[in-house]
C-alpha atoms as a PDB file:
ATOM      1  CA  UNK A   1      37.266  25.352  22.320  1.00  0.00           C
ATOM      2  CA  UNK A   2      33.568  25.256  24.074  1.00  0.00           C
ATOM      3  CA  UNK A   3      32.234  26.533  20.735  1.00  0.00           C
ATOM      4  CA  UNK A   4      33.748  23.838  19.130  1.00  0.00           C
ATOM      5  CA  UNK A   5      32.907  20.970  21.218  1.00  0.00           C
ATOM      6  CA  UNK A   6      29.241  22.909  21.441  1.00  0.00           C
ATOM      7  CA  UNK A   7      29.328  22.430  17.399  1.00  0.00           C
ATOM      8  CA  UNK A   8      30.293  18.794  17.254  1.00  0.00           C
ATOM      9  CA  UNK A   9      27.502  17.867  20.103  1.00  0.00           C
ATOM     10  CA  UNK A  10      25.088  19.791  17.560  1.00  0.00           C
ATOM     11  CA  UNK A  11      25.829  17.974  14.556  1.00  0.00           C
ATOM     12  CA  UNK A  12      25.814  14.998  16.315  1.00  0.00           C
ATOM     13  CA  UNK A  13      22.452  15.167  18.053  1.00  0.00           C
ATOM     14  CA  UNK A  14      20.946  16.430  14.584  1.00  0.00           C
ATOM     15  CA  UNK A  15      22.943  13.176  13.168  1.00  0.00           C
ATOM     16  CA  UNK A  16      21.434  10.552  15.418  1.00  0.00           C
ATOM     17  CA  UNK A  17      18.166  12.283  15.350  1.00  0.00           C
ATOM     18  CA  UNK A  18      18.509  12.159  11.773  1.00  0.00           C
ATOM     19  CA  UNK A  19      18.885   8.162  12.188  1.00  0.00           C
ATOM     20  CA  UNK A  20      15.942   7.872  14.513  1.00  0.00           C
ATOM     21  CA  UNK A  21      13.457   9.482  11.786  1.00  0.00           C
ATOM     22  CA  UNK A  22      14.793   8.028   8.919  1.00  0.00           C
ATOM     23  CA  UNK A  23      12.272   4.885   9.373  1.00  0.00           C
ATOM     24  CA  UNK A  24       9.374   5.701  11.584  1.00  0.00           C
ATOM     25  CA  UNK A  25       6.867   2.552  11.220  1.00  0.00           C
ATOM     26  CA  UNK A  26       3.307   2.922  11.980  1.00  0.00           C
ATOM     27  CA  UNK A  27       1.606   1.437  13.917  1.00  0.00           C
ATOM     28  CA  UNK A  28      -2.033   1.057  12.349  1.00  0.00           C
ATOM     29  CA  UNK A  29      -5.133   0.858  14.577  1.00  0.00           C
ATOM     30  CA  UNK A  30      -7.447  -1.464  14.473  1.00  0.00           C
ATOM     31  CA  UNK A  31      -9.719  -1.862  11.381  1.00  0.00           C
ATOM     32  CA  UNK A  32     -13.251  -1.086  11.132  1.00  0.00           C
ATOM     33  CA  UNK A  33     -15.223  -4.277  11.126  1.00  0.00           C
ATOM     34  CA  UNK A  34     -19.015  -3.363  12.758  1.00  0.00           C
ATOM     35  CA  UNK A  35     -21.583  -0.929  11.491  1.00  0.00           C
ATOM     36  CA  UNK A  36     -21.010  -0.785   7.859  1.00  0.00           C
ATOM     37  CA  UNK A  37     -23.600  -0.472   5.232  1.00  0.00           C
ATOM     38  CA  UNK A  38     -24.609  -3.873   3.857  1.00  0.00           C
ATOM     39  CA  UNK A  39     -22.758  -5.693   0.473  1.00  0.00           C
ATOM     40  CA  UNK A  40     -25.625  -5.182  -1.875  1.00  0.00           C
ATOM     41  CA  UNK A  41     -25.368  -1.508  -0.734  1.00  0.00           C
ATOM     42  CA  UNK A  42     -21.533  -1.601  -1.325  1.00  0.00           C
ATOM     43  CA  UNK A  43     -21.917  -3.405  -4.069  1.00  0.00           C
ATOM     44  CA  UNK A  44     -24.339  -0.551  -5.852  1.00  0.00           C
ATOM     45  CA  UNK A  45     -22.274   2.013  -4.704  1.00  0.00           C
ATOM     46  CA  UNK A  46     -19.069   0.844  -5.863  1.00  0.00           C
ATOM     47  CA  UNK A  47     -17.448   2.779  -8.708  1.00  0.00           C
ATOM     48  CA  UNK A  48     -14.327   3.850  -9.807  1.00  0.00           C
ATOM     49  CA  UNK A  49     -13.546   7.579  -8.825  1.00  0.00           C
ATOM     50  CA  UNK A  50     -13.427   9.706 -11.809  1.00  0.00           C
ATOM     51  CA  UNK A  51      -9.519  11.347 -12.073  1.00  0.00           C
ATOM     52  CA  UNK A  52     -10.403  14.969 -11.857  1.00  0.00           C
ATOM     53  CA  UNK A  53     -12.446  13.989  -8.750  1.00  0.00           C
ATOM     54  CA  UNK A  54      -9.236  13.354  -6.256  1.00  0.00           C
ATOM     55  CA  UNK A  55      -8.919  16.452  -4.468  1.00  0.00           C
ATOM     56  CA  UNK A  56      -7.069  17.078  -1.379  1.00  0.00           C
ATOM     57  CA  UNK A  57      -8.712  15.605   1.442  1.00  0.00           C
ATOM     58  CA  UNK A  58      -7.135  13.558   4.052  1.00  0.00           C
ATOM     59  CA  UNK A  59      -7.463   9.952   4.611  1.00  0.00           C
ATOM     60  CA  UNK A  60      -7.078   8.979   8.613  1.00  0.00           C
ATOM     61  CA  UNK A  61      -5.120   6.332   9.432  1.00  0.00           C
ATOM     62  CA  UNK A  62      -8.838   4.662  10.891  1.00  0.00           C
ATOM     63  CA  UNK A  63      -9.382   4.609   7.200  1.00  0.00           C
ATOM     64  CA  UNK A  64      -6.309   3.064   5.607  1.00  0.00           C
ATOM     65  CA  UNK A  65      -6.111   0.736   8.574  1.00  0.00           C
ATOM     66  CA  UNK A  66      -9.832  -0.612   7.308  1.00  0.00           C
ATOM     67  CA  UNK A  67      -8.794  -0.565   3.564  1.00  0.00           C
ATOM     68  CA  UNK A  68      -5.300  -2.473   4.011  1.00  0.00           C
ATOM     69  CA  UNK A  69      -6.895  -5.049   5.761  1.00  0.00           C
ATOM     70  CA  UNK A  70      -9.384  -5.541   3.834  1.00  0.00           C
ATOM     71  CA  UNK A  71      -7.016  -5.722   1.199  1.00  0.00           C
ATOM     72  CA  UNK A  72      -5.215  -8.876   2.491  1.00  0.00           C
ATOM     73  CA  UNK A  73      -5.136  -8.577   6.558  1.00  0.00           C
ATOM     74  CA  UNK A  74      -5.571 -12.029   8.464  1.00  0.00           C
ATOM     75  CA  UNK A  75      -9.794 -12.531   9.297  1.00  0.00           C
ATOM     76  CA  UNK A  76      -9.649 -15.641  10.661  1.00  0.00           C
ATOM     77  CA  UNK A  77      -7.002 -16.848  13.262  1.00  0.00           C
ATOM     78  CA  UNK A  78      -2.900 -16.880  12.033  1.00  0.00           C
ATOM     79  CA  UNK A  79      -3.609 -18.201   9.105  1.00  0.00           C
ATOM     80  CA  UNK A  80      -6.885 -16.945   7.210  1.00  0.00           C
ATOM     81  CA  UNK A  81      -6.589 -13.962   5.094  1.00  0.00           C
ATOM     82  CA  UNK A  82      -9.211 -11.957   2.764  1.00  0.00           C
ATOM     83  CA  UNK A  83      -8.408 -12.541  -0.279  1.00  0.00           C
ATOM     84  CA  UNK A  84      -8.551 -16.351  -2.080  1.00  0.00           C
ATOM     85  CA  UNK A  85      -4.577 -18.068  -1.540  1.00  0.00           C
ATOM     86  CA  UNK A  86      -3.268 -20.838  -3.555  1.00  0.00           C
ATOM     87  CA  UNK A  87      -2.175 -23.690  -1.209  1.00  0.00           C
ATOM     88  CA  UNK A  88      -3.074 -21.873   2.020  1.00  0.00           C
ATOM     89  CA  UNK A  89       0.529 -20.107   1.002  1.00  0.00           C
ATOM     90  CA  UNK A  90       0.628 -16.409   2.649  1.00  0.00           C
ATOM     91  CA  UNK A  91      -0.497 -13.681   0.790  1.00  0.00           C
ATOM     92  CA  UNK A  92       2.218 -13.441  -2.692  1.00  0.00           C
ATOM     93  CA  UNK A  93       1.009  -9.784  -3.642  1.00  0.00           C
ATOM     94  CA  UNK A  94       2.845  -6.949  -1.477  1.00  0.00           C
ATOM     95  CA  UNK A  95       1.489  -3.891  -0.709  1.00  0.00           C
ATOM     96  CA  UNK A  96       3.291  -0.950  -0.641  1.00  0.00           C
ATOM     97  CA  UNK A  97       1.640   2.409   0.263  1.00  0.00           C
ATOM     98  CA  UNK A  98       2.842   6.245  -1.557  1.00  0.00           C
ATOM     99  CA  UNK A  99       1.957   9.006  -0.099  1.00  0.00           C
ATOM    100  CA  UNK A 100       3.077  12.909   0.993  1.00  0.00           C
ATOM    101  CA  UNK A 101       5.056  11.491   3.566  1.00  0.00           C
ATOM    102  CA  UNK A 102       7.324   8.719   1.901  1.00  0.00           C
ATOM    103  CA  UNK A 103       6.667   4.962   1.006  1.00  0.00           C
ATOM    104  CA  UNK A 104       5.753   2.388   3.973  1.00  0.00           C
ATOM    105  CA  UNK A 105       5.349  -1.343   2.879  1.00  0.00           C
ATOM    106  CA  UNK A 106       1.992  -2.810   4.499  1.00  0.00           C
ATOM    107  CA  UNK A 107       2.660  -6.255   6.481  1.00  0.00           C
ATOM    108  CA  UNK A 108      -0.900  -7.942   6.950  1.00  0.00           C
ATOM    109  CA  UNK A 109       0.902  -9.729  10.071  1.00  0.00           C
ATOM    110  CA  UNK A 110       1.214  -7.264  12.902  1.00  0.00           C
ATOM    111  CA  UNK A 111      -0.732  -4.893  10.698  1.00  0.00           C
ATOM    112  CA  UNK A 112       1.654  -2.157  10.233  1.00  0.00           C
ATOM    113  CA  UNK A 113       3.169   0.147   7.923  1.00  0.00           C
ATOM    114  CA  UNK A 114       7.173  -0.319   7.604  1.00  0.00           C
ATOM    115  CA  UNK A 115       8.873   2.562   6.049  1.00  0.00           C
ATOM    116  CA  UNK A 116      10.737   2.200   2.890  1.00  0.00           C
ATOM    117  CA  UNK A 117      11.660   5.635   1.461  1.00  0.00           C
ATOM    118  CA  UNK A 118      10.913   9.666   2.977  1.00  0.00           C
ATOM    119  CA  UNK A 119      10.309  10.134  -0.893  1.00  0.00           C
ATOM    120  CA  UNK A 120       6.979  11.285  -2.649  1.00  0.00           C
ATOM    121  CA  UNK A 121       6.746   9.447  -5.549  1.00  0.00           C
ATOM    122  CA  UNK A 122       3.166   9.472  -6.308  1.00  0.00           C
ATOM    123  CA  UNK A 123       3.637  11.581  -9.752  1.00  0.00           C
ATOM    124  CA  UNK A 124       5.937   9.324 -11.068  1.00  0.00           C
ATOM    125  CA  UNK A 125       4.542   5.883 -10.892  1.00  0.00           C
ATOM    126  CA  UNK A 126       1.903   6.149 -13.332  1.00  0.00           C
ATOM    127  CA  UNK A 127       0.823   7.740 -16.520  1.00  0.00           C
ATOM    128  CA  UNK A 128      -1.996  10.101 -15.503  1.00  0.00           C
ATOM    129  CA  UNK A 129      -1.388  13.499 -14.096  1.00  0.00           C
ATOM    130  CA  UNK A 130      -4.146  13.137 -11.667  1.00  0.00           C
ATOM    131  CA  UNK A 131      -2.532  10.313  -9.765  1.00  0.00           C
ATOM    132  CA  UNK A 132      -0.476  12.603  -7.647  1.00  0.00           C
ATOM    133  CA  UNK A 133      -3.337  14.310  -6.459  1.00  0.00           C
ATOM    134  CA  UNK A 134      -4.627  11.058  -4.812  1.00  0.00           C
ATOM    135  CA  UNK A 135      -4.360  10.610  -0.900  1.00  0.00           C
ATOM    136  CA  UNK A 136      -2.483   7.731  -0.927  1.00  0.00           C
ATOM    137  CA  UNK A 137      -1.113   5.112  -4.024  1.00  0.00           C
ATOM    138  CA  UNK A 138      -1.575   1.466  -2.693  1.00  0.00           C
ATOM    139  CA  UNK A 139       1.016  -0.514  -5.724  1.00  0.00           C
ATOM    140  CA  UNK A 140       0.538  -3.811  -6.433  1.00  0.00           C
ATOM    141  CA  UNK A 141       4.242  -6.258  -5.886  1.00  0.00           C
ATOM    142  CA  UNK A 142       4.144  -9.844  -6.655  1.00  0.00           C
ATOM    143  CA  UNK A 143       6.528 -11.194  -4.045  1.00  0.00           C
ATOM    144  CA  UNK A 144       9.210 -13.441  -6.112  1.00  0.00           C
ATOM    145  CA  UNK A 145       9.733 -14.904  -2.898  1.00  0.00           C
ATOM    146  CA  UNK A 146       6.569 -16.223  -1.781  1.00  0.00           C
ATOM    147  CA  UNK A 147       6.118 -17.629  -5.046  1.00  0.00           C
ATOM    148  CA  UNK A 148       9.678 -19.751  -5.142  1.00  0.00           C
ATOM    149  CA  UNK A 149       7.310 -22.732  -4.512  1.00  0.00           C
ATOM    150  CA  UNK A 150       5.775 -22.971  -7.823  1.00  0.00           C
ATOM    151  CA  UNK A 151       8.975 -22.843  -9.875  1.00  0.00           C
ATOM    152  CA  UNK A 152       7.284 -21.457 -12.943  1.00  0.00           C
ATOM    153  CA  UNK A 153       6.976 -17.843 -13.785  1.00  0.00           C
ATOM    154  CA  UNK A 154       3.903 -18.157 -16.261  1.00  0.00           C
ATOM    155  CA  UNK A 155       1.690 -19.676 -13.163  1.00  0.00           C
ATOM    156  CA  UNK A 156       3.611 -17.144 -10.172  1.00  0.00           C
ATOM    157  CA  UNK A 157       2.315 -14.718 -12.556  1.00  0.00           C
ATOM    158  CA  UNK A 158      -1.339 -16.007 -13.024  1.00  0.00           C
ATOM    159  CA  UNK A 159      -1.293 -16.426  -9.457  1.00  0.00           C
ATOM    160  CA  UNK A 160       0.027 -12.647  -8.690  1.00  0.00           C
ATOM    161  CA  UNK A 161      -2.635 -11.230 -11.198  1.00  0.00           C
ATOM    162  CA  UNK A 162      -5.739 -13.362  -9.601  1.00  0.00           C
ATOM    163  CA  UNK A 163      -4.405 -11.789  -6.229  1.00  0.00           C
ATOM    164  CA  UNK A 164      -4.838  -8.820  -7.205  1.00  0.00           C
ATOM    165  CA  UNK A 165      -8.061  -8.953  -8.550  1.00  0.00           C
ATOM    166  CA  UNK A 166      -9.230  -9.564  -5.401  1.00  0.00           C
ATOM    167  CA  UNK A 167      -7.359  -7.563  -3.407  1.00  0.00           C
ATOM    168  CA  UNK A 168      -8.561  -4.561  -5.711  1.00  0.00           C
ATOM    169  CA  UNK A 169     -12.480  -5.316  -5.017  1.00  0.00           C
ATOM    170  CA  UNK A 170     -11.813  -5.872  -1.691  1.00  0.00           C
ATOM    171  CA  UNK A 171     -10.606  -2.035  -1.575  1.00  0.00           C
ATOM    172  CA  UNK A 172     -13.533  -0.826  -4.349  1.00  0.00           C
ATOM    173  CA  UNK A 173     -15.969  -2.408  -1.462  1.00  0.00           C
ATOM    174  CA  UNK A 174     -14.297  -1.029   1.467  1.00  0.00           C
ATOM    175  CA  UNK A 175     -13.953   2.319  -0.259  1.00  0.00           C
ATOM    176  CA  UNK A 176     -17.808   2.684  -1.157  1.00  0.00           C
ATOM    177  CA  UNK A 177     -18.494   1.624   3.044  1.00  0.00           C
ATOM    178  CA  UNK A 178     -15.935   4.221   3.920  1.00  0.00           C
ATOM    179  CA  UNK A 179     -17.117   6.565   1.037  1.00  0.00           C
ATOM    180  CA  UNK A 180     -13.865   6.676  -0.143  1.00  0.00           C
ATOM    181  CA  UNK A 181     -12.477   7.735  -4.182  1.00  0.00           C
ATOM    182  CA  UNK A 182     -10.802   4.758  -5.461  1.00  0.00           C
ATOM    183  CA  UNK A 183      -9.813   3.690  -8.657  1.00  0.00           C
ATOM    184  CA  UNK A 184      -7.366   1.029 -10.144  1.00  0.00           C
ATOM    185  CA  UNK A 185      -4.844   2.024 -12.652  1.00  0.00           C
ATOM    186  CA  UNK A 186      -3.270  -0.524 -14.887  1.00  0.00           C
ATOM    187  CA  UNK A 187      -1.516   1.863 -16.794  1.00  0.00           C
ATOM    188  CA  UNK A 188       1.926   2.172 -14.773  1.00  0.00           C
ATOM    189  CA  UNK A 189       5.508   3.075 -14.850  1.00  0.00           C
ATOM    190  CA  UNK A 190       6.839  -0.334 -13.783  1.00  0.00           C
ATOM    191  CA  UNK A 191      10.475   0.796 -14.495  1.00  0.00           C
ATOM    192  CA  UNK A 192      10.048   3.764 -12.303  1.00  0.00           C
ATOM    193  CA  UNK A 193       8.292   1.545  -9.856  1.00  0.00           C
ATOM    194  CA  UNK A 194      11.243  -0.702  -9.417  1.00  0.00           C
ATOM    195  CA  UNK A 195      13.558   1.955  -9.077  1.00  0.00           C
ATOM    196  CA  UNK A 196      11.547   3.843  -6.932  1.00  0.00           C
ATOM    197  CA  UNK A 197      11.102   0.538  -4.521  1.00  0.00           C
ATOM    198  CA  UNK A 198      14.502  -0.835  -5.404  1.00  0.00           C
ATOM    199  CA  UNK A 199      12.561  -4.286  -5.956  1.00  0.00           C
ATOM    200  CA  UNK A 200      14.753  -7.378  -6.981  1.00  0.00           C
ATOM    201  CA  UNK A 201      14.396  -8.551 -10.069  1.00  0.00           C
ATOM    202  CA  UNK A 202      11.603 -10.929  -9.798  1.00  0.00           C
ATOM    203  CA  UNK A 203       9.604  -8.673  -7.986  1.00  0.00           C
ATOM    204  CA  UNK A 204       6.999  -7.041 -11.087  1.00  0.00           C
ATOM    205  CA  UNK A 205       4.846  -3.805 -10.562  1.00  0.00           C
ATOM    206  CA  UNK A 206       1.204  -5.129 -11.210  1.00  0.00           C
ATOM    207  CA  UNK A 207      -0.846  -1.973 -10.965  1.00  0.00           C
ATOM    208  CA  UNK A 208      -1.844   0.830  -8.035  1.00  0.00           C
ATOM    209  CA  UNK A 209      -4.994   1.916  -6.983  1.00  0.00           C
ATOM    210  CA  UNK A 210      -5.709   5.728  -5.525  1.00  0.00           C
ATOM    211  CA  UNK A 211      -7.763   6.149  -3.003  1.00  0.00           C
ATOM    212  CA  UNK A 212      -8.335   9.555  -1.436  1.00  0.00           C
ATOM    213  CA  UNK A 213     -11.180  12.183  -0.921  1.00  0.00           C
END
C-alpha cells in the first residue's frame, strides 16, 4: 500500500512539474543601446551571412534582447516603436522566435519571450538545409488582428510587407554592431509555418531571418 501511494505521489509531482515547464517565458534583459559602432560603420558592414557560414555558436540572450528590440521594441515612451507604423497603430508584424529549445513569441511590450511550443522546428520552416543550423529563426506574422482596422486585405498586406522591411534592416544593422550572421529568407514553408504556429487563418508567414554565429 506505501508503494502504491509512494507511486501515485511520483507521477503526480512529475505531472505538475510537467505543467510548470511546459511554458517557461523569458524574461529578456535589457537591450544594448550605448557604445556601438557608428551607422555608416553598420551600414558598410552590413551583409547577408552566407548559408554555409552558420555554424554552431551561441547567441546570449544580451544579444537577442538587442536584436528583438531593435526589431520593433518601444524607443520612445508607451507608444513609439522602431520601425515606421501606419496610424500610430501598434506594431501589425509578430515576431516569433525558433530555436533548440522550442518557439517563444516576442511581445515588444514588457519585452519578453512567451513560449509557444517545446518543439524545434527550425529545419522545417524553410527551403534551405542550412537554416537549421542557424542560432535562432526570427519568422515574420502579420497579425490579422491588428490589422482589422483597415478592412482590406490587399492594403493589411502592403502594410505587413513594408513592416517587415524595416524590421529586417533594423536586425541586418543590429547584427553587423553585434557582429552577428544574419540573413533574410523569403523562400519559406508558409504551410508548415502555420501548422507549426497553429496561426488563424488570417495570420500569413511573411519570411524569417537567421541570425546566429
Amino acid at each position: 500500500m506505501f508503494r502504491l501511494i509512494q507511486k501515485l505521489f511520483t507521477i503526480l509531482f512529475i505531472s505538475l512539474t510537467s505543467i510548470t515547464v511546459a511554458k517557461a517565458d523569458i524574461q529578456l534583459p535589457t537591450p544594448q543601446m550605448e557604445n556601438g559602432i557608428g551607422i555608416f560603420t553598420a551600414l558598410k558592414k552590413r551583409a547577408s551571412t552566407p548559408g554555409g557560414a552558420f555554424g554552431i555558436g551561441n547567441i546570449s540572450d544580451q544579444e537577442l534582447s538587442t536584436v528583438l528590440w531593435a526589431a520593433s521594441g518601444l524607443n520612445r515612451g508607451e507608444k513609439g516603436w522602431t520601425i515606421p507604423i501606419a496610424s500610430g497603430q501598434p506594431p501589425y508584424v509578430k515576431i516569433y522566435v525558433a530555436g533548440q529549445n522550442g518557439v517563444y513569441l516576442y511581445h515588444w511590450r514588457g519585452h519578453y519571450l512567451q513560449q509557444i511550443s517545446q518543439e524545434d522546428i527550425r529545419s522545417d520552416i524553410a527551403q534551405q538545409s542550412f537554416v537549421r543550423r542557424a542560432a535562432y529563426s526570427l519568422i515574420f506574422i502579420s497579425d490579422s488582428l491588428a490589422l482589422n482596422q483597415f478592412n482590406d486585405d490587399e492594403k493589411a498586406h502592403d502594410f505587413s510587407q513594408i513592416a517587415v522591411g524595416a524590421m529586417s534592416q533594423n536586425i541586418y544593422l543590429t547584427a553587423a554592431a553585434l557582429k552577428l550572421n544574419v540573413r533574410y529568407i523569403h523562400s519559406i514553408k508558409k504551410e508548415s509555418i502555420s501548422e507549426e504556429l497553429n496561426l488563424v487563418e488570417k495570420d500569413k508567414p511573411i519570411g524569417i531571418m537567421l541570425l546566429g554565429k
